[in-house]
N, C-alpha and C. Protein backbone atom coordinates (compact mmCIF):
# COMPACT_ATOMS: atom_id res chain seq x y z
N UNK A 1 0.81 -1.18 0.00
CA UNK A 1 0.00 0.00 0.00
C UNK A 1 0.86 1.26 0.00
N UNK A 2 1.43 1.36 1.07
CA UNK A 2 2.61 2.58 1.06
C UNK A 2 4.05 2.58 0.30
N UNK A 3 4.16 2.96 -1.33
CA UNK A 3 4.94 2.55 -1.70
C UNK A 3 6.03 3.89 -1.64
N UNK A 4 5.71 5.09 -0.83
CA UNK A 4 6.65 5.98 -0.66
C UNK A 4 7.82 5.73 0.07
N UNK A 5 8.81 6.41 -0.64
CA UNK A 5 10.42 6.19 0.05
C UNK A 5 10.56 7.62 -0.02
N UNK A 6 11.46 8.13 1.23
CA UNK A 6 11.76 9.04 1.17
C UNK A 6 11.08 10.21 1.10
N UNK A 7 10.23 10.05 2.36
CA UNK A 7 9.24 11.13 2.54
C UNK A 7 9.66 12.22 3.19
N UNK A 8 9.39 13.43 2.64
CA UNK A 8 9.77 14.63 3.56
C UNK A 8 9.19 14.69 4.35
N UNK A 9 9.55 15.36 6.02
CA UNK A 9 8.97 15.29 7.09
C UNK A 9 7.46 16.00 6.54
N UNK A 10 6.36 16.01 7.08
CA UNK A 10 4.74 16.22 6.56
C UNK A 10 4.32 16.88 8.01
N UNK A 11 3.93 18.30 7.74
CA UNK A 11 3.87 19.05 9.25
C UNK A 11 2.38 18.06 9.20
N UNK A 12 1.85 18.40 10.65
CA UNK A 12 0.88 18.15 11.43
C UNK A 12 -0.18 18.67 11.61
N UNK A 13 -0.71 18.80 10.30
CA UNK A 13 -2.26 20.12 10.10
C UNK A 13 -3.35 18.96 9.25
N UNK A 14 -4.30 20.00 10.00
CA UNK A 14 -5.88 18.81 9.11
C UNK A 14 -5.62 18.91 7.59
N UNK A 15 -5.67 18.08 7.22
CA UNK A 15 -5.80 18.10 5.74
C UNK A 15 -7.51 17.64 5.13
N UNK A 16 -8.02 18.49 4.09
CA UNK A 16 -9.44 18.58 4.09
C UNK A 16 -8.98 18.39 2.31
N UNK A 17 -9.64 16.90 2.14
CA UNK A 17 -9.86 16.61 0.07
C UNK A 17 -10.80 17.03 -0.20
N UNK A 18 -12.45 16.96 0.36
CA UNK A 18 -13.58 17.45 0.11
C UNK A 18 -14.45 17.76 1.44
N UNK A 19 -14.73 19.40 1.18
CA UNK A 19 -15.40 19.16 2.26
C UNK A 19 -16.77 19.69 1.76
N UNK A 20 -17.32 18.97 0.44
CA UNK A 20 -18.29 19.45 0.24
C UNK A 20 -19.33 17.94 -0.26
N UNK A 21 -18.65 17.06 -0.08
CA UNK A 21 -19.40 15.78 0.37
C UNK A 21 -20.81 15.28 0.96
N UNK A 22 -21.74 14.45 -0.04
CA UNK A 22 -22.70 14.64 1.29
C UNK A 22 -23.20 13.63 2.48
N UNK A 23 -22.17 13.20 2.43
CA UNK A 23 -22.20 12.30 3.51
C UNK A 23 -20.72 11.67 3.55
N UNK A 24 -20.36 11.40 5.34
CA UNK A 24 -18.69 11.35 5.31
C UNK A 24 -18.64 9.71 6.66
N UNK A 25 -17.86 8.83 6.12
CA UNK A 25 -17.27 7.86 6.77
C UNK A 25 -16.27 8.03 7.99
N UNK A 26 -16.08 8.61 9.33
CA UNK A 26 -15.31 9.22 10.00
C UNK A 26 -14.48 7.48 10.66
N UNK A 27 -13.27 7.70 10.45
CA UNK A 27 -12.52 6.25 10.42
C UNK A 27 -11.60 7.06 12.02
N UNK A 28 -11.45 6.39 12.95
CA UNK A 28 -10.24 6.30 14.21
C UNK A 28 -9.46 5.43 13.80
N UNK A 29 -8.35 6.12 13.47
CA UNK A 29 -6.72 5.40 13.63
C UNK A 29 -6.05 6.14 13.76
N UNK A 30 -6.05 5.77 14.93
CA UNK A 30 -4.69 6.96 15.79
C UNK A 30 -3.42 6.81 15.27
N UNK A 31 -3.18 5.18 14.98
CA UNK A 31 -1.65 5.70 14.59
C UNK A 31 -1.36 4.89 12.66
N UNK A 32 -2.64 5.22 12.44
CA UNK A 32 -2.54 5.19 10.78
C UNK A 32 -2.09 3.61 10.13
N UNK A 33 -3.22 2.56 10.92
CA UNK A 33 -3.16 1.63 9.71
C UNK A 33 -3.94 0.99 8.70
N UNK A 34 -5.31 1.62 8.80
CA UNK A 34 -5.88 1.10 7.72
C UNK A 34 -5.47 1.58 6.46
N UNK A 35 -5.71 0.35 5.45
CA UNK A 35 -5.26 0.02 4.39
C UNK A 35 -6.05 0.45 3.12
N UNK A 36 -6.77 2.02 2.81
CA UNK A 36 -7.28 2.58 2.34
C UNK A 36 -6.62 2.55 0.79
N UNK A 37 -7.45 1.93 -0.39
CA UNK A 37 -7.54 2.53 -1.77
C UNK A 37 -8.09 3.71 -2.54
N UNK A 38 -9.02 3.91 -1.51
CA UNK A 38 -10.11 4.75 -2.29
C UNK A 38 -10.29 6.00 -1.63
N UNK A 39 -10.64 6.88 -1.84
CA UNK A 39 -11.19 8.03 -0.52
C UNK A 39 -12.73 8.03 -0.68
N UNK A 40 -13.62 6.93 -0.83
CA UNK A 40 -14.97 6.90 -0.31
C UNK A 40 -15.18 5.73 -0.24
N UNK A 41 -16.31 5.27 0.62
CA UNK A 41 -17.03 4.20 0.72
C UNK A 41 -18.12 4.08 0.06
N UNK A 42 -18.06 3.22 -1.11
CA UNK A 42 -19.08 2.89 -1.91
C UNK A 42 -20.25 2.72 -1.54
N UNK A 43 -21.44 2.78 -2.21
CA UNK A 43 -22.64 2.56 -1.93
C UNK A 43 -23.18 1.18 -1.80
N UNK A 44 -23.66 0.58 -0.64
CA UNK A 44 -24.19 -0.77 -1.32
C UNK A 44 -25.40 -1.45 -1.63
N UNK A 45 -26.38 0.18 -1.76
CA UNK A 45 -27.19 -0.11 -2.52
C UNK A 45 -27.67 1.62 -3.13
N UNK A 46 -28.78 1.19 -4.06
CA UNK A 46 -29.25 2.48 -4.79
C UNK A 46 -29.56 3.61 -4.06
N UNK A 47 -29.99 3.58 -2.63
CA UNK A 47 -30.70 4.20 -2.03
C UNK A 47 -29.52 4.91 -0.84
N UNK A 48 -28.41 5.06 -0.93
CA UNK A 48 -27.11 5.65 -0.20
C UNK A 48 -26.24 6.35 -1.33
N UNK A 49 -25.64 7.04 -0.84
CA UNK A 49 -24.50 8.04 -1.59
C UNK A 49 -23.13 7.44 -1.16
N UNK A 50 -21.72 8.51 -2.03
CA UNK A 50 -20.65 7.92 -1.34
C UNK A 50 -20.37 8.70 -0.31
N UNK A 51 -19.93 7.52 0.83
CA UNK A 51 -19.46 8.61 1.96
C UNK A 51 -17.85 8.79 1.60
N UNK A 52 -17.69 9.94 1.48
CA UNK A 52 -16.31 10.17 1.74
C UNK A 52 -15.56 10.43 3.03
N UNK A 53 -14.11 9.52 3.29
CA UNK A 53 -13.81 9.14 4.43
C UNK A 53 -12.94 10.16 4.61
N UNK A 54 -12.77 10.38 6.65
CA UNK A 54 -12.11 11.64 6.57
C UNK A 54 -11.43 10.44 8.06
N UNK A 55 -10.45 10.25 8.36
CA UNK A 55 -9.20 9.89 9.31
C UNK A 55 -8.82 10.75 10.40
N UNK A 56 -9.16 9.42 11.49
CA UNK A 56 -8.80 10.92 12.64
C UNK A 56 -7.39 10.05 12.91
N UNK A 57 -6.64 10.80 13.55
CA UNK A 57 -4.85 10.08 13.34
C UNK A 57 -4.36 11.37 14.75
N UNK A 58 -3.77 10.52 15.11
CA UNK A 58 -2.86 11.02 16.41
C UNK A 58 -1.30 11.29 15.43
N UNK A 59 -0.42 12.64 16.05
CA UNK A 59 0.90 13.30 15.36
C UNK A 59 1.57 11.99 15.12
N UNK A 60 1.01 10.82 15.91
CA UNK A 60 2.31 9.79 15.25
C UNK A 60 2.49 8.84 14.66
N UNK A 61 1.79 9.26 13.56
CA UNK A 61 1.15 8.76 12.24
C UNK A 61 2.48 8.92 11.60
N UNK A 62 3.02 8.07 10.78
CA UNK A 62 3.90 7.69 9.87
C UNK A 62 4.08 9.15 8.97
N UNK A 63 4.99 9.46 8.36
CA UNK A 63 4.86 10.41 7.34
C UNK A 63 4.24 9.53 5.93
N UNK A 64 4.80 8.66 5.51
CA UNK A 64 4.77 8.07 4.47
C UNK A 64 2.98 7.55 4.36
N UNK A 65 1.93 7.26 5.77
CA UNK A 65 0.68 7.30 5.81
C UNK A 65 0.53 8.60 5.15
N UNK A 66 0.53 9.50 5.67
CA UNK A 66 -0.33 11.19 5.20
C UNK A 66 0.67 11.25 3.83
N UNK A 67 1.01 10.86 3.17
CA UNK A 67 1.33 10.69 1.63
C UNK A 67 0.38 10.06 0.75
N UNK A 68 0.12 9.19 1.37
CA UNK A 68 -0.47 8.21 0.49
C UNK A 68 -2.32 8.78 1.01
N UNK A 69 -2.18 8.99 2.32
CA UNK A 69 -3.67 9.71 2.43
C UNK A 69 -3.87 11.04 0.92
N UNK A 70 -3.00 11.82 1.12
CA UNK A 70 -3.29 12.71 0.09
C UNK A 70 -3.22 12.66 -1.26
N UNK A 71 -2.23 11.36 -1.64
CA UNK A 71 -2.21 11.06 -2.82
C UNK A 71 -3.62 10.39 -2.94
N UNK A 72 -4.36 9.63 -2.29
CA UNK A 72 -5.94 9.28 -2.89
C UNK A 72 -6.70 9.97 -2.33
N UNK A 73 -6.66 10.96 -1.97
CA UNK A 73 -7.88 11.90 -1.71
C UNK A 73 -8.85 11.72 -0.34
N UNK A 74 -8.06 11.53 0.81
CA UNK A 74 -8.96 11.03 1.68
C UNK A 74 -8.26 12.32 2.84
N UNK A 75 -9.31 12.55 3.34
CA UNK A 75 -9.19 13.81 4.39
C UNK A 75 -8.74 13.45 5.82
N UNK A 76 -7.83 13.94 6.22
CA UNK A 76 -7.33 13.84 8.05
C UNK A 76 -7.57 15.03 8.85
N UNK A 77 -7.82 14.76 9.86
CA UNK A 77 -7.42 15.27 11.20
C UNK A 77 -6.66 15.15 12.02
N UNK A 78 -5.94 15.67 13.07
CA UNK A 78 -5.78 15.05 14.24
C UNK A 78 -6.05 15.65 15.61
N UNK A 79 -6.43 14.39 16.50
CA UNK A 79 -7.41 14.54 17.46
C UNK A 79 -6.34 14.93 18.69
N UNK A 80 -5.31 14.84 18.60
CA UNK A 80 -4.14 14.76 19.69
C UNK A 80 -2.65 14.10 19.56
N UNK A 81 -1.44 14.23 19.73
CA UNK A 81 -0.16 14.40 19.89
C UNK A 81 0.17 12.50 20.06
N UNK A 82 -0.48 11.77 21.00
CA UNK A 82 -0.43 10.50 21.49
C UNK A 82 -1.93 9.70 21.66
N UNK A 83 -2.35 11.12 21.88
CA UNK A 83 -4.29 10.27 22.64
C UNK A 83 -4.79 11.08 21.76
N UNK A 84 -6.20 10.72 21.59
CA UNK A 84 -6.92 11.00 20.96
C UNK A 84 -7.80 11.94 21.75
N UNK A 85 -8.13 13.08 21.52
CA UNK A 85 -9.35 13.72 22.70
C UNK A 85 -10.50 14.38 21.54
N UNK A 86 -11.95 13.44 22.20
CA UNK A 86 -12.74 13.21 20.85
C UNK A 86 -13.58 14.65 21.27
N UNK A 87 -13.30 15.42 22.24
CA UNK A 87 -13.70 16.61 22.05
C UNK A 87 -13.55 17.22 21.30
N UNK A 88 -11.90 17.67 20.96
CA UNK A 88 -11.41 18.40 19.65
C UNK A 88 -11.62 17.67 18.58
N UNK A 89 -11.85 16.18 18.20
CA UNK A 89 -12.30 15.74 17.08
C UNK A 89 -13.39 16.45 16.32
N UNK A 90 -14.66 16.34 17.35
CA UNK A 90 -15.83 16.53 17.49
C UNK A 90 -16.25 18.42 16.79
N UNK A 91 -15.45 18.72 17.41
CA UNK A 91 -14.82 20.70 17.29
C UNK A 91 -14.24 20.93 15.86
N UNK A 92 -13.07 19.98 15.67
CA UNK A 92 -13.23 19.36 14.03
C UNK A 92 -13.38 19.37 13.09
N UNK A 93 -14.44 18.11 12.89
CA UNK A 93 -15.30 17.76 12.51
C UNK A 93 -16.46 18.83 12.08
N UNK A 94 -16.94 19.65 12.85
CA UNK A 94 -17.94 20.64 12.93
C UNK A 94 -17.19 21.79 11.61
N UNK A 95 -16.24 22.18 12.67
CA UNK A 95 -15.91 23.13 12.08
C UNK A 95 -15.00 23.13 9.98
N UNK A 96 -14.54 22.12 9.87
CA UNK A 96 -14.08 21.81 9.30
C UNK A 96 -14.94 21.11 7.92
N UNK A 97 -15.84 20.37 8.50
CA UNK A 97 -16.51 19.23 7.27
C UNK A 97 -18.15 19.86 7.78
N UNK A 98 -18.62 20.67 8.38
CA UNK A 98 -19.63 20.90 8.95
C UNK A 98 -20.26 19.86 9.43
N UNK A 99 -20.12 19.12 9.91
CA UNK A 99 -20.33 17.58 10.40
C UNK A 99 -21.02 18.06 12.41
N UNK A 100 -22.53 17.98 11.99
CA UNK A 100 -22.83 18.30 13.44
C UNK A 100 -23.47 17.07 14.28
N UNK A 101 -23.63 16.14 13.54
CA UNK A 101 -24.27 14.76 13.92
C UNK A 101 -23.54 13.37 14.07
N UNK A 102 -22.92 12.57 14.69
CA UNK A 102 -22.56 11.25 14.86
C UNK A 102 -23.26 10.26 14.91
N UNK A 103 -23.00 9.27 14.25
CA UNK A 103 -23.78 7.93 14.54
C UNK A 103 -22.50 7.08 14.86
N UNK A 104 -21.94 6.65 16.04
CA UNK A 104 -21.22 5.94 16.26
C UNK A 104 -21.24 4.45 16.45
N UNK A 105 -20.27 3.98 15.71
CA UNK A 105 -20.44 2.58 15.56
C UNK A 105 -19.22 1.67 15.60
N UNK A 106 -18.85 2.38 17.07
CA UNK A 106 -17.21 1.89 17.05
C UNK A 106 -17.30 0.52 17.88
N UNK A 107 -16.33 0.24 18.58
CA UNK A 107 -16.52 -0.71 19.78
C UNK A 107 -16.49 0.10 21.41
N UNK A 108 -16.60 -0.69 22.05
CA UNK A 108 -17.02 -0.66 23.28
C UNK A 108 -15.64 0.65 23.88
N UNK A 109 -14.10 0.55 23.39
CA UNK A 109 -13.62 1.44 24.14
C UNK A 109 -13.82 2.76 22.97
N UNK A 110 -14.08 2.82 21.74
CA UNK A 110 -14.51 3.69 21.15
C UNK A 110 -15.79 4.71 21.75
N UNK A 111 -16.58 3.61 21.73
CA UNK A 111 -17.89 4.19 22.78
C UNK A 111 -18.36 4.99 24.28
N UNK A 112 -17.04 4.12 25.21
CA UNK A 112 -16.51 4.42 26.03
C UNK A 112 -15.93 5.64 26.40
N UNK A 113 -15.08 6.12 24.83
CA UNK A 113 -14.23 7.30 25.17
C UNK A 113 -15.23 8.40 25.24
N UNK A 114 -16.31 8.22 23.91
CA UNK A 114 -17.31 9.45 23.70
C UNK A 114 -17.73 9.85 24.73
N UNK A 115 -18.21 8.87 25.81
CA UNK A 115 -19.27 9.18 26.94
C UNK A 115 -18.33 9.44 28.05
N UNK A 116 -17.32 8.96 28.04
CA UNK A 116 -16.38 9.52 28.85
C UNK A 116 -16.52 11.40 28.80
N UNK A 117 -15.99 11.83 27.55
CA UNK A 117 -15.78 13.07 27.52
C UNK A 117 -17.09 13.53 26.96
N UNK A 118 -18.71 13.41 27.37
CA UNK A 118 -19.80 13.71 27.88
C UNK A 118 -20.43 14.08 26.16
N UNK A 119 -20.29 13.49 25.31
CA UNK A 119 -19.86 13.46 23.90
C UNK A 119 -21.39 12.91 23.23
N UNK A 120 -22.14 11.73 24.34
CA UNK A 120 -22.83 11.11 23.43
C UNK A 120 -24.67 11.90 24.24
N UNK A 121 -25.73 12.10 23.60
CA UNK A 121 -26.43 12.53 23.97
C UNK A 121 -28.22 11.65 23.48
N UNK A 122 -27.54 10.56 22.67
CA UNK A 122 -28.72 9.17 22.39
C UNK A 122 -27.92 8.19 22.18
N UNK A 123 -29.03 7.31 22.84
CA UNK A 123 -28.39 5.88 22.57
C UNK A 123 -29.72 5.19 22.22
N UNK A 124 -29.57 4.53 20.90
CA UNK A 124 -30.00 3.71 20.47
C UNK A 124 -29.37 1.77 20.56
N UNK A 125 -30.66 1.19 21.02
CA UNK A 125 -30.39 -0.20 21.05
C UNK A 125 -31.52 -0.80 21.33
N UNK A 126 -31.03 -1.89 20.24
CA UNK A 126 -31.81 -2.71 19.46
C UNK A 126 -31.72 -4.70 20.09
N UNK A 127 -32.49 -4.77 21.03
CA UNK A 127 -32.46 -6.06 21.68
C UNK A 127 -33.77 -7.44 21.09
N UNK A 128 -32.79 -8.32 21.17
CA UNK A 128 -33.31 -9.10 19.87
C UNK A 128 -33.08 -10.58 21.46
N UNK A 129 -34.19 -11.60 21.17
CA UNK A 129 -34.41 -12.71 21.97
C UNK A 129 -33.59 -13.83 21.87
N UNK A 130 -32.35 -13.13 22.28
CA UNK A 130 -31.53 -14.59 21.30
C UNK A 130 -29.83 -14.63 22.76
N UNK A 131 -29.63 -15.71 23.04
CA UNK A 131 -28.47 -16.01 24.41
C UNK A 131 -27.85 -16.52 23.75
N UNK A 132 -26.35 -16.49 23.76
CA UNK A 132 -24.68 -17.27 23.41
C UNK A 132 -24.45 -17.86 24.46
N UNK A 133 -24.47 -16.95 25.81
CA UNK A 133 -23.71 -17.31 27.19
C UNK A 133 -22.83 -17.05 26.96
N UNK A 134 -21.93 -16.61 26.00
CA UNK A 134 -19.94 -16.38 26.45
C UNK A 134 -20.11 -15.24 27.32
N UNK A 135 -19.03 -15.44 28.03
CA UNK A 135 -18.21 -14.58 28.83
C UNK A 135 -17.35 -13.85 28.30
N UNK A 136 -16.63 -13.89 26.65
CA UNK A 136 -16.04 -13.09 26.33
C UNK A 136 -16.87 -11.83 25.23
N UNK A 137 -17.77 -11.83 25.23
CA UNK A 137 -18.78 -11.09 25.23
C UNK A 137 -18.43 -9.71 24.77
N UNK A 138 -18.28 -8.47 23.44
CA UNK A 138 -18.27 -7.26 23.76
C UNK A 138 -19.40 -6.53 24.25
N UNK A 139 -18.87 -5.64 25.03
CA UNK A 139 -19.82 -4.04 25.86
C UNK A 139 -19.74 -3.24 24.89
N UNK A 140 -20.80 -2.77 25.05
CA UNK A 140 -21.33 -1.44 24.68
C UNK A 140 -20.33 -0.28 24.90
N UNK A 141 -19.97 -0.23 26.10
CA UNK A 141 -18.92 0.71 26.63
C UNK A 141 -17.91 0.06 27.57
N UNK A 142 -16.72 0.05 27.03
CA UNK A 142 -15.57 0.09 27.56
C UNK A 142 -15.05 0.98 28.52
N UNK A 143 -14.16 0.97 29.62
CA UNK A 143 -12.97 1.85 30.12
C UNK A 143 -11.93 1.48 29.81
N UNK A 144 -11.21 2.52 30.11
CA UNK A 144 -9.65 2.13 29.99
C UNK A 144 -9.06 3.17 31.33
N UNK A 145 -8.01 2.66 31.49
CA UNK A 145 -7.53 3.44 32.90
C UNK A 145 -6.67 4.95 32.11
N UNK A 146 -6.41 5.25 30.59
CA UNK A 146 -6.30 6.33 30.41
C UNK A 146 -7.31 7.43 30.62
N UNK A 147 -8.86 6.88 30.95
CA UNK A 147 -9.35 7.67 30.46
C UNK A 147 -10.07 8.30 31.82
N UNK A 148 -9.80 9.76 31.94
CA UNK A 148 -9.49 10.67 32.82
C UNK A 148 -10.63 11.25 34.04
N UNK A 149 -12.26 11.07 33.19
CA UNK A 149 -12.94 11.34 34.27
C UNK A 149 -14.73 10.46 34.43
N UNK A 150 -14.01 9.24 34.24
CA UNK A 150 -14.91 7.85 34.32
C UNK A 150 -15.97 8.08 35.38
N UNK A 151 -17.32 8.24 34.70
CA UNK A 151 -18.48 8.58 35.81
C UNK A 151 -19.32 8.07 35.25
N UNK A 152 -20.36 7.58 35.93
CA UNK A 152 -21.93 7.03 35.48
C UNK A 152 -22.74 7.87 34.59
N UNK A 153 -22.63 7.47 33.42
CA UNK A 153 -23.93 8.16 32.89
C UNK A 153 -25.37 8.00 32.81
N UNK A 154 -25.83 8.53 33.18
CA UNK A 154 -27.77 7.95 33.09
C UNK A 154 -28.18 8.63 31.95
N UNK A 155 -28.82 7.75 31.32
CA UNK A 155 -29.43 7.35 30.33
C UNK A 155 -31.11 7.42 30.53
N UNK A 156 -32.23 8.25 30.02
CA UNK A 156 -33.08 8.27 29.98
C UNK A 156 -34.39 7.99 29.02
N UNK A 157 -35.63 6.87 29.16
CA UNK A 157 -35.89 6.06 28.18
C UNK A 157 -36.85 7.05 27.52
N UNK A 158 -36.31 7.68 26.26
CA UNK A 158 -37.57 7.79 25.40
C UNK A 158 -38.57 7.48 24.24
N UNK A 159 -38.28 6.31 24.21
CA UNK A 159 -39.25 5.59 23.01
C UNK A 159 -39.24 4.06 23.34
N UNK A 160 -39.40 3.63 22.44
CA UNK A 160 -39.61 2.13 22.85
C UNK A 160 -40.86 1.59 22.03
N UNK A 161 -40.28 0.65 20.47
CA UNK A 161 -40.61 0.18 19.57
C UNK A 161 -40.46 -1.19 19.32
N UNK A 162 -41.46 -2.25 19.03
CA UNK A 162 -41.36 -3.88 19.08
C UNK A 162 -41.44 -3.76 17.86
N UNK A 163 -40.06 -4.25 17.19
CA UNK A 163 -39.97 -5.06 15.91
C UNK A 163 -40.90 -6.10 15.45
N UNK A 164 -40.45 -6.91 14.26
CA UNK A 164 -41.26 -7.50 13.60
C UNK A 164 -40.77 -8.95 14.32
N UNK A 165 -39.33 -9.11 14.17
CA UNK A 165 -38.81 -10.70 14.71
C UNK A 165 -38.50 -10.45 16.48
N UNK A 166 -39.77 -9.80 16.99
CA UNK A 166 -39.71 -10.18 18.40
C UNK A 166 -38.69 -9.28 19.16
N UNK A 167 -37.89 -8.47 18.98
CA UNK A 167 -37.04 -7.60 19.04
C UNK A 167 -37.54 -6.02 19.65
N UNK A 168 -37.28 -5.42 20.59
CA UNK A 168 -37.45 -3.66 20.93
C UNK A 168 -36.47 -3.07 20.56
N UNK A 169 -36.56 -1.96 19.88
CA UNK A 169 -35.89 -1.11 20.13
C UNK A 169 -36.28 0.21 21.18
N UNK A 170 -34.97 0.39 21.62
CA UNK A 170 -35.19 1.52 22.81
C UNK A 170 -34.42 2.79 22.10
N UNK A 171 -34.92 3.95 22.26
CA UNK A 171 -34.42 4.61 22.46
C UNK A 171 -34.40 5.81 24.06
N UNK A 172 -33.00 6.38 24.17
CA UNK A 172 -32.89 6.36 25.25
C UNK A 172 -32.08 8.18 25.08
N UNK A 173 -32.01 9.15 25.76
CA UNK A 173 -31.51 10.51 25.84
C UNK A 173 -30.26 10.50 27.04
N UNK A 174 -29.59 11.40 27.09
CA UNK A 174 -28.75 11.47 28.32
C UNK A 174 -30.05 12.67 28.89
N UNK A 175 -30.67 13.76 28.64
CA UNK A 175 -31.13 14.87 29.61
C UNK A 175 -32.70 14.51 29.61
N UNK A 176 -33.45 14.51 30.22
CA UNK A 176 -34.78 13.90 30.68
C UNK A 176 -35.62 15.23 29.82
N UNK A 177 -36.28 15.34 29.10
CA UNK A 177 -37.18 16.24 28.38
C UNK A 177 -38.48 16.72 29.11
């Protein structure tokens, strides 16, 4: 994938390919390894557009990555120096791609971080009648001991819809209406 040699050092500024897109794929890799061809995510069906992907990347991202990011047209940020702080992502994002809405669909310490830094404001979930029993099991939300001010969030129920295969969905607010 990275067939650059001899990359000049590449300062440390957002780089923006399109920010006039109408709809955008927001990818976390802090330290730059997905294996990107394209700068959008295809449609996979008639009824979606392309999202064009924009990379959030921590300063210690490879030079020879943000080469090959700009040589195919795919947009970066960065969220922080070592860590990621999805506040300034978020600040961003906004300001940058006008991007005022998230649908997050990371894993559990992805999820984790948002609500950590007071980030997420619905939660949607979709519970379906069906047991594995493992114990190795992913959460919804993760911790990690980086992360700085780990508190309970309450979650408040406002909707609540029965599917077709036996299934609710909930939806749920962080502020009580």
């Amino acid at each position: 994938m990275l067939k650059h040699d001899n990359i000049e050092p590449t300062p440390r500024t957002d780089y923006v390919a399109n920010k006039d897109a109408k709809s955008y794929a927001v990818a976390v890799d802090p330290s730059g390894k997905l294996g990107w061809t394209k700068n959008s995510i295809e449609p996979w069906n008639e009824n979606r557009s392309e999202d064009h992907i924009v990379e959030v990347l921590t300063e210690q991202v490879p030079d020879a990555y943000l080469a090959h990011m700009r040589e195919i047209g795919i947009s970066y940020i960065f969220g922080g120096k070592e860590r990621l702080s999805f506040s300034l992502v978020v600040e961003k994002l906004k300001n940058l791609f006008a991007i005022d809405k998230l649908m997050l669909e990371g894993g559990g310490y992805l999820n984790g971080s948002f609500l950590n830094e007071g980030l997420i404001d619905e939660l949607s979930l979709i519970l379906v009648p069906i047991a594995d029993g493992a114990s190795n099991s992913v959460t919804l939300f993760e911790t990690s001991s980086f992360l700085t001010k780990q508190q309970p969030v309450n979650f408040f129920l406002k909707e609540v819809e029965k599917l077709d295969d036996s299934g609710l969905w909930l939806k749920y607010v962080t502020k009580q209406t």
